[in-house]
Protein backbone atom coordinates (compact mmCIF):
# COMPACT_ATOMS: atom_id res chain seq x y z
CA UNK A 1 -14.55 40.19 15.46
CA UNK A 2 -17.74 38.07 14.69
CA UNK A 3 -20.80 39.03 13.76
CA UNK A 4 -22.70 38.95 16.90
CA UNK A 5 -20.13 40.50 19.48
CA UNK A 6 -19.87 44.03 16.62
CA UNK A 7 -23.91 43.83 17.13
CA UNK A 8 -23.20 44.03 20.76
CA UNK A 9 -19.97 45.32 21.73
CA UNK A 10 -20.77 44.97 25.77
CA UNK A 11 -22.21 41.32 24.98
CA UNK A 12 -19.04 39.59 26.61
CA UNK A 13 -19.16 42.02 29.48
CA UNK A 14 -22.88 41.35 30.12
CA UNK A 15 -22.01 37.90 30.58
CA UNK A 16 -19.19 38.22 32.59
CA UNK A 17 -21.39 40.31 34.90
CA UNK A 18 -23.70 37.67 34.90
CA UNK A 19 -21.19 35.16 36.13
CA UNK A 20 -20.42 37.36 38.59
CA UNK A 21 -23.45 38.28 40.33
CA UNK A 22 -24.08 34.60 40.15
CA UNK A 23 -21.08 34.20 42.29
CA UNK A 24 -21.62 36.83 44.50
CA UNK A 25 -25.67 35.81 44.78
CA UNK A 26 -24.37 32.27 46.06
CA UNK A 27 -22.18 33.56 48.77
CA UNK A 28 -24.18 35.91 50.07
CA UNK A 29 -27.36 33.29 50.22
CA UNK A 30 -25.00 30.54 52.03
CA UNK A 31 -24.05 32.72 54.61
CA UNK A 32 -20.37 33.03 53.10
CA UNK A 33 -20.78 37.53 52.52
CA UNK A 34 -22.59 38.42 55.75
CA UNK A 35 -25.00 41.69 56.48
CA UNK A 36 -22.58 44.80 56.69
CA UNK A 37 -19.81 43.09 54.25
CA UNK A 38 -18.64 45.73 52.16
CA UNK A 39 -18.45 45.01 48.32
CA UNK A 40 -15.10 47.13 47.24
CA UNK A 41 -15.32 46.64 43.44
CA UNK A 42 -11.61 46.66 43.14
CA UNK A 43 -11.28 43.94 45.36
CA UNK A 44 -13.83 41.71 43.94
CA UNK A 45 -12.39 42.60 40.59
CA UNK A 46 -9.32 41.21 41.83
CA UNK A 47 -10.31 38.25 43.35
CA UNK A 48 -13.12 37.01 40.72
CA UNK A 49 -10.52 37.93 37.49
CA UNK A 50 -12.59 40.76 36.01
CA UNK A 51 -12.21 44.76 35.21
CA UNK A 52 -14.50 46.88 37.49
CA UNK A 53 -17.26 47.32 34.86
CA UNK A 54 -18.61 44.19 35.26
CA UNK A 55 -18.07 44.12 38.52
CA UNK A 56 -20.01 47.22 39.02
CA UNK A 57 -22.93 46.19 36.44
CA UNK A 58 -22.90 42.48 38.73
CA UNK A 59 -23.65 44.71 41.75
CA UNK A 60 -26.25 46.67 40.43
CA UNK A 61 -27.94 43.25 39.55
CA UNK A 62 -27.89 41.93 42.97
CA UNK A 63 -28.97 45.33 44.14
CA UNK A 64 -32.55 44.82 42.30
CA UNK A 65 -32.45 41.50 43.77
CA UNK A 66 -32.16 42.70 47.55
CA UNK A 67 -28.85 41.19 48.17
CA UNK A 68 -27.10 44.59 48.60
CA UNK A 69 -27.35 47.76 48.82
CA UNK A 70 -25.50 50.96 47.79
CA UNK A 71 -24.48 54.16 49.22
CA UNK A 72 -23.40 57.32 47.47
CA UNK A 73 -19.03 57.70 47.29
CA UNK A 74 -18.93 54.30 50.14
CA UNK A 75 -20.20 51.76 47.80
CA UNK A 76 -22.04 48.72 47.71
CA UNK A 77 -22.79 46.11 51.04
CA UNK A 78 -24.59 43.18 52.23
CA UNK A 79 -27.68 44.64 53.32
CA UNK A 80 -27.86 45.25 57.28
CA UNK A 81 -31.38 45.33 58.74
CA UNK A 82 -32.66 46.31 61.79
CA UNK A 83 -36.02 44.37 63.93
CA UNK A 84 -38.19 46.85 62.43
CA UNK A 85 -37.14 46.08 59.18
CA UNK A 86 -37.54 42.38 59.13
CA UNK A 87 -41.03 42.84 60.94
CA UNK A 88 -41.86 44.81 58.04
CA UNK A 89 -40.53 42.66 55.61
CA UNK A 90 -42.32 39.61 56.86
CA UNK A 91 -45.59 41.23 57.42
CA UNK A 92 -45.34 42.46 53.65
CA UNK A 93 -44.33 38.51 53.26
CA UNK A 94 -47.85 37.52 54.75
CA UNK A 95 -49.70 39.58 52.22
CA UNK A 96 -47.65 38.84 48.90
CA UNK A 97 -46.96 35.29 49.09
CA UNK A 98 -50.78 34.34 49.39
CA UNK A 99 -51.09 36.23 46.55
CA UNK A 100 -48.17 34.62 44.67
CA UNK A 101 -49.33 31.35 45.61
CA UNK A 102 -53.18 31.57 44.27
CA UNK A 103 -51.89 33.17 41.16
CA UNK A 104 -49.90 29.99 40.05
CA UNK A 105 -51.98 27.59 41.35
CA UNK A 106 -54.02 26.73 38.72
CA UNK A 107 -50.99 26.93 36.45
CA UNK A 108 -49.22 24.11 38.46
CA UNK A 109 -48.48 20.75 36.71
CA UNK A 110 -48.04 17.35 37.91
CA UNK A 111 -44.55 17.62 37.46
CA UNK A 112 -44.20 21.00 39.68
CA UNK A 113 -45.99 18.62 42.49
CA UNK A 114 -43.77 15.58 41.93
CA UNK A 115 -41.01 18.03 42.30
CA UNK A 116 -42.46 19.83 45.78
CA UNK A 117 -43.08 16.49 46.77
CA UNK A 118 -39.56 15.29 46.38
CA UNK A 119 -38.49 18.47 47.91
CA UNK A 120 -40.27 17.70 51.01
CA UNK A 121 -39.30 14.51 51.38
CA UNK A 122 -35.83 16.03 51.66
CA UNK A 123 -36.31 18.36 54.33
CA UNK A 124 -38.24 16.43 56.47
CA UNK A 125 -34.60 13.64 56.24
CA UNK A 126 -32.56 17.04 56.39
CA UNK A 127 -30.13 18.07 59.69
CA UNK A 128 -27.91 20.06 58.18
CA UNK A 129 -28.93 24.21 58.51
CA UNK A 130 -27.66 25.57 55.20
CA UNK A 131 -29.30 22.36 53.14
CA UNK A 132 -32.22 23.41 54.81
CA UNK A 133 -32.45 26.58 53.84
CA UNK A 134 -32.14 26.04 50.45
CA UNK A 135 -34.46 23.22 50.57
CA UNK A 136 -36.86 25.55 52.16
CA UNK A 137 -36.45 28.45 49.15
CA UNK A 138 -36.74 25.82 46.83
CA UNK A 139 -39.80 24.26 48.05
CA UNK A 140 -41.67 28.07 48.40
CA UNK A 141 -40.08 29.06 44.93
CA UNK A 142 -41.53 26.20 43.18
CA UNK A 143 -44.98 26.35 44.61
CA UNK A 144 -44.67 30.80 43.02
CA UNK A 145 -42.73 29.37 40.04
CA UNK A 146 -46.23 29.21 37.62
CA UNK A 147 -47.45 32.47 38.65
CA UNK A 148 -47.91 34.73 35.50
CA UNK A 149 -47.03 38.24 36.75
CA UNK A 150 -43.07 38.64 36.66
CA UNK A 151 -43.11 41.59 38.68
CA UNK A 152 -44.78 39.85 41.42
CA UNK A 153 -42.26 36.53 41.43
CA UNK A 154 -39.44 39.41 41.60
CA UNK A 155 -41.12 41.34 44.47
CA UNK A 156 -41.63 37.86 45.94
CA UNK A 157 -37.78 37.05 45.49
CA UNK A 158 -36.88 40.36 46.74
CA UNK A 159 -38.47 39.76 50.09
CA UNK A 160 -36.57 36.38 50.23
CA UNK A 161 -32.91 37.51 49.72
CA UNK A 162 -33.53 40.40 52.04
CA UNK A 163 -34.30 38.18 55.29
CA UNK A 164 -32.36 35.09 54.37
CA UNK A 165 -29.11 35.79 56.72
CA UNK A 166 -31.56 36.45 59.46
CA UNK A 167 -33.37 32.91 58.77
CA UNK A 168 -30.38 31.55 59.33
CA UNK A 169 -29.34 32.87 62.25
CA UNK A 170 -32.26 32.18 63.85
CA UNK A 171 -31.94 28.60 62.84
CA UNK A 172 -28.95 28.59 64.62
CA UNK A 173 -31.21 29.29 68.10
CA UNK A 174 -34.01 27.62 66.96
CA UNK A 175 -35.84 24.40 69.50
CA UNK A 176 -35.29 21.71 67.68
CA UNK A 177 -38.81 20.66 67.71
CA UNK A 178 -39.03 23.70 65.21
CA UNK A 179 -38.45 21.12 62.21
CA UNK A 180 -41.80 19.34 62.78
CA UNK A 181 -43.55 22.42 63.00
CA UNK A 182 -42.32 23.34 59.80
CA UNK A 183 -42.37 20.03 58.06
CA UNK A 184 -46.41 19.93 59.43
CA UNK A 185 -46.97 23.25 57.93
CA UNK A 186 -45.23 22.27 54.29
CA UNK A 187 -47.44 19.12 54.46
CA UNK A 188 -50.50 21.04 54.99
CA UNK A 189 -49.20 23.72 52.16
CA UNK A 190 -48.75 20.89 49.71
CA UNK A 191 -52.21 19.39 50.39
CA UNK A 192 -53.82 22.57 49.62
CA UNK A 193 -51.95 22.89 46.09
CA UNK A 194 -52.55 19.50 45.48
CA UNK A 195 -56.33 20.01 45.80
CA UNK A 196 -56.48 23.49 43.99
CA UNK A 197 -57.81 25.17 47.01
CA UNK A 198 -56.81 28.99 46.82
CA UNK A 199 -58.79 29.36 50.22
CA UNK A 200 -57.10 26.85 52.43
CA UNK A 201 -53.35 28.14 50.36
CA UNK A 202 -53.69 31.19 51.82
CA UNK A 203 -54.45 30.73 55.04
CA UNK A 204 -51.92 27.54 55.62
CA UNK A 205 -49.24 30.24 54.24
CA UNK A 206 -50.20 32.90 55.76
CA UNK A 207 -49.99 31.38 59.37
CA UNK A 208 -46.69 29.54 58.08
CA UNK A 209 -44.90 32.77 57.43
CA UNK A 210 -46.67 35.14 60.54
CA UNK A 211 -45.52 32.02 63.05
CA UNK A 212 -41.62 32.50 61.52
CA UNK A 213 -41.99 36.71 62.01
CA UNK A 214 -43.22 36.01 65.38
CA UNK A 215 -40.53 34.01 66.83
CA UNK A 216 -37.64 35.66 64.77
CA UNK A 217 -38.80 39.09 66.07
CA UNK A 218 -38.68 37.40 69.68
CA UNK A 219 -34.67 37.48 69.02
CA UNK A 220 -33.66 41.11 69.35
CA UNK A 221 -29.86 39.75 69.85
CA UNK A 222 -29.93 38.95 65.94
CA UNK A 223 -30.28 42.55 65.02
CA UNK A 224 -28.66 46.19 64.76
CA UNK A 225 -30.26 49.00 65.96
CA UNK A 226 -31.78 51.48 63.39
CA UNK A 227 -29.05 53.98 62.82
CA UNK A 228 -26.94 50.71 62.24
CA UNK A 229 -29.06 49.90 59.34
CA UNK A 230 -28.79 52.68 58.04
CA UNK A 231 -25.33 53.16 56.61
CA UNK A 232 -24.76 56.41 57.97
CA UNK A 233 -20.88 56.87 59.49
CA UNK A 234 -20.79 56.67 63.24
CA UNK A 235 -20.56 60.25 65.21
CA UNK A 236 -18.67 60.31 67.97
């Protein structure tokens, strides 16, 4: 036994949970585990070549994370949420982000604009719904990515994984004039950071993310009801 795993006797299981949530983190961003999927450790055990303790630790990371949630003697799931929910979500979205935003952006460098730059560029020659998506995170999380309060990135995150199945579905529906909207909106976003002006980055993503709450919400069809939501067993 070396040195370092007698230090730390759960050391190989820590990282084998960490493999695993990263597995579990990528299917349930691309669409792959949908809301309501239930997460049956033995299965996953099974399938992904680990013991349950892992497993079980793996879930408990993506649990802080927002990608699932658990319920006492059922186990863990791909969250479900209902219309009230994501309205809720999003209008906490429209107060955090801002937030987020000004707090790293006097911390951005050149290179974090090169890099939102060359992100842009992508979406705006992008078709495909899924490369989109993570075009889009990956454009928002870089602009957050120099803000000094972890806790807020993580709430920030949070919000993210909790709505990203429902972004996608309402992709799906989505005019397809919604692109330059977007890609308008970005532009404007990136101007702001570029010129340091907290001001005009709040109110560019503000609007960005209210517009997205206002037409998702217009899509009742995407959603359960409450009680859904909820986890509780059905009563007949």
């Amino acid at each position: 036994m070396s040195p370092a795993h007698a230090r730390d006797p759960r050391g190989s299981d820590s990282v084998r949970s960490q493999r695993i949530a990263g597995i579990l983190r990528d299917e349930i961003l691309a669409g792959d585990l949908t809301p309501g999927t239930w997460l049956r450790q033995d299965e996953l055990a099974a399938r992904l070549g680990a013991s349950r303790i892992p497993v079980r630790e793996a879930l408990r990371i993506l649990e802080s994370e927002g990608l699932t949630e658990s319920f006492p003697n059922r186990g863990a799931r791909v969250p479900v949420l209902s219309l009230e929910d994501v309205n809720t979500y999003y209008r906490m979205r429209e107060r955090l982000e801002p937030l987020t935003l000004t707090e790293s952006l006097s911390r951005l460098t050149d290179q974090h604009l090169a890099r939102l730059e060359r992100i842009q560029d992508e979406i705006e020659n992008q078709s495909d719904i899924n490369r989109f998506l993570l075009l889009d995170r990956d454009f928002h999380m870089t602009s957050y990515s120099a803000c000094p309060s972890g806790h807020l990135l993580a709430m920030t995150e949070r919000l993210w994984n909790s709505t990203q199945h429902y972004r996608r579905a309402f992709m799906v529906l989505a005019d397809p004039d919604r692109a330059t909207i977007v890609n308008a909106e970005h532009r404007l976003i990136l101007d702001a950071v570029r010129r340091r002006d907290p001001e005009d980055c709040e109110r560019y993503l503000t609007g960005h993310i209210r517009r997205t709450r206002v037409e998702l919400t217009a899509h009742p069809e995407l959603f359960v009801d409450s009680d859904d939501a909820s986890g509780r067993p059905a009563v007949s």
